[in-house]
Protein backbone atom coordinates (compact mmCIF):
# COMPACT_ATOMS: atom_id res chain seq x y z
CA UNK A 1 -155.17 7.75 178.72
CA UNK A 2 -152.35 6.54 180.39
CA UNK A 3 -148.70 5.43 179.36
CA UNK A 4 -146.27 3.16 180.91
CA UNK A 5 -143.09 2.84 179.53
CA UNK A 6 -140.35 0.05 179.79
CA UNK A 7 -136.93 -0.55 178.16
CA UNK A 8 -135.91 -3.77 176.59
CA UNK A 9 -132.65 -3.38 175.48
CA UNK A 10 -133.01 -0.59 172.64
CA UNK A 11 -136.44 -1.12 172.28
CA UNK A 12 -139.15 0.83 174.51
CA UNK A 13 -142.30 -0.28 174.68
CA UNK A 14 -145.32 2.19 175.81
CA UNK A 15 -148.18 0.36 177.32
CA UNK A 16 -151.39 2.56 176.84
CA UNK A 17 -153.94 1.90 178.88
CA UNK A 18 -157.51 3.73 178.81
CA UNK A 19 -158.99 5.91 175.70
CA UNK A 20 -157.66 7.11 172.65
CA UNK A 21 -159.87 9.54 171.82
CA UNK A 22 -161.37 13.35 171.10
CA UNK A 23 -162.98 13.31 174.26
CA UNK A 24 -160.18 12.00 176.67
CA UNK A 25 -158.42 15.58 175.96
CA UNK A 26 -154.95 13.96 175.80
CA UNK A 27 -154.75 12.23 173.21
CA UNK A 28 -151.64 13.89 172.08
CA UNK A 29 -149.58 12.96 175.05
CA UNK A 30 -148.88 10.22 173.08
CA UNK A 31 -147.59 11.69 169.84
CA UNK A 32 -145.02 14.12 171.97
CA UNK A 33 -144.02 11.28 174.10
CA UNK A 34 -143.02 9.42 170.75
CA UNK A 35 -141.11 12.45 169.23
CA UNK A 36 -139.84 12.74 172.75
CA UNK A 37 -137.99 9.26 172.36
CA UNK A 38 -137.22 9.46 168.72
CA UNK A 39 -135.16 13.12 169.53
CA UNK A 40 -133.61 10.85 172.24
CA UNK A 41 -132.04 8.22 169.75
CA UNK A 42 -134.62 5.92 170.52
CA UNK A 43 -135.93 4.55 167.08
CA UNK A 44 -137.68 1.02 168.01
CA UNK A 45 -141.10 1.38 169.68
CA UNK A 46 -143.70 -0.99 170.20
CA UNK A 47 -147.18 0.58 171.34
CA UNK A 48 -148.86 -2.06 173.33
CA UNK A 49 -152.70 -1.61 173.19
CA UNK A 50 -154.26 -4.51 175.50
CA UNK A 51 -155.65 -2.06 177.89
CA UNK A 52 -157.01 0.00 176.06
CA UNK A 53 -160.96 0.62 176.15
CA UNK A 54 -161.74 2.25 173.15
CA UNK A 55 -160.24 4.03 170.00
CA UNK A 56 -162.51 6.63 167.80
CA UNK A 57 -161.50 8.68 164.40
CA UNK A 58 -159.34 11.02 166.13
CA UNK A 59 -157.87 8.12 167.77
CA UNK A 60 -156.71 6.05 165.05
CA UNK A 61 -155.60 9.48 163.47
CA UNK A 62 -153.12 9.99 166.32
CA UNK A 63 -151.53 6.32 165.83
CA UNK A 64 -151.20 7.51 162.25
CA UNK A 65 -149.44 10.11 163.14
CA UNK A 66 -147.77 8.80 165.50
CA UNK A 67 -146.09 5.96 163.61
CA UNK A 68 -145.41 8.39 160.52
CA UNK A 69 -143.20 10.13 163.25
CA UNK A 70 -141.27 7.61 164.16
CA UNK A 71 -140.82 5.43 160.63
CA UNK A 72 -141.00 8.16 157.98
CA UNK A 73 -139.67 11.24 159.53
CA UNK A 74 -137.23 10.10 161.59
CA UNK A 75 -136.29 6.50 160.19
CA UNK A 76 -137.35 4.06 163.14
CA UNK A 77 -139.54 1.60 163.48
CA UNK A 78 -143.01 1.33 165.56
CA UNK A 79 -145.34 -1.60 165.37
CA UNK A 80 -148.68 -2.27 167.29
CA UNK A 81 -148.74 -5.25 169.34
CA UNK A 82 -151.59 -6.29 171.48
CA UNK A 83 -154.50 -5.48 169.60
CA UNK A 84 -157.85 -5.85 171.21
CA UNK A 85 -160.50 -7.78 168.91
CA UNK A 86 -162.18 -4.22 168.40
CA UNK A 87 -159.09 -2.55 167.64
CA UNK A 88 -158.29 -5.08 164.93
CA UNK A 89 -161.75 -4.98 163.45
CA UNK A 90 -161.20 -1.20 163.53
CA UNK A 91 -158.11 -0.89 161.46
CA UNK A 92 -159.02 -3.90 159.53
CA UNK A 93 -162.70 -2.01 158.11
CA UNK A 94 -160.67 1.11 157.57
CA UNK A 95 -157.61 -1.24 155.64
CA UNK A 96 -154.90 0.79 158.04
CA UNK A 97 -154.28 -2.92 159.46
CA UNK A 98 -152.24 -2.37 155.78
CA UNK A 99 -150.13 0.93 157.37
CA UNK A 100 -149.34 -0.83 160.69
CA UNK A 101 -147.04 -3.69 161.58
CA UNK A 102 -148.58 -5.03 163.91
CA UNK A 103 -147.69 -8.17 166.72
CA UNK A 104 -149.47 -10.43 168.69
CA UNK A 105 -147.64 -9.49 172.02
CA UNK A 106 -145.02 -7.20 173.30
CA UNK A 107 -142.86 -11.00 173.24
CA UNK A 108 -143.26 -11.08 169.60
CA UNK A 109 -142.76 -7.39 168.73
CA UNK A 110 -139.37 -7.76 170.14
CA UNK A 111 -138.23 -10.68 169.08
CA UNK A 112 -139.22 -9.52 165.46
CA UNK A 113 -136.97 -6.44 165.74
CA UNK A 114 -133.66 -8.98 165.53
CA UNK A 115 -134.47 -10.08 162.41
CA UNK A 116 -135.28 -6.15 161.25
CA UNK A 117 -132.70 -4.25 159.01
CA UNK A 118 -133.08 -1.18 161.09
CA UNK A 119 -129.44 -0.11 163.13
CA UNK A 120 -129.29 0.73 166.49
């Protein structure tokens, strides 16, 4: 797995690109580079998923966890935007397309954090 990042204002947006699974070994990368930006102040996140391959158990556990960090425990927001057609079958047949907000694009996922209660 593999994470780009990129500011938009106060936003960041991690592009992951690869596997998010067991069996890729760093899987949590992503997790400590979230808590990472949410000890830094940064609060809005968008995880962009177009390039990624393939998601498994562990996988979706670590988005869990991952956006638990950032909305519950630390009062941010993260959403999901670029959802491959398996990825959205995924979370839709395990109903956590219900724990996710989730956005067509990286375009929409920003544009929907202006009309978001959440302060800078």
């Amino acid at each position: 797995m593999q994470i780009q990042e990129r500011s938009v204002g106060d936003i960041v947006v991690l592009a992951v690109s690869g596997e998010i699974t067991l069996d890729e070994g760093c899987r949590f990368f992503l997790k400590e580079r979230v808590r990472s930006l949410i000890g830094q102040g940064q609060l809005r996140l968008l995880i962009d998923l177009k390039d990624v391959s393939r998601v498994d158990s562990a996988g979706l556990g670590e988005l869990v966890q991952v956006s638990y960090v950032a909305s519950k425990n630390a009062g941010g927001s993260l959403k999901l935007v670029s959802l491959t057609d398996g990825l959205k079958e995924l979370l839709r047949s395990t109903r956590l397309n219900t724990v996710f907000e989730i956005c067509d694009n990286a375009e929409a996922g920003i544009a929907s954090f202006s009309s978001s209660s959440l302060k800078p």
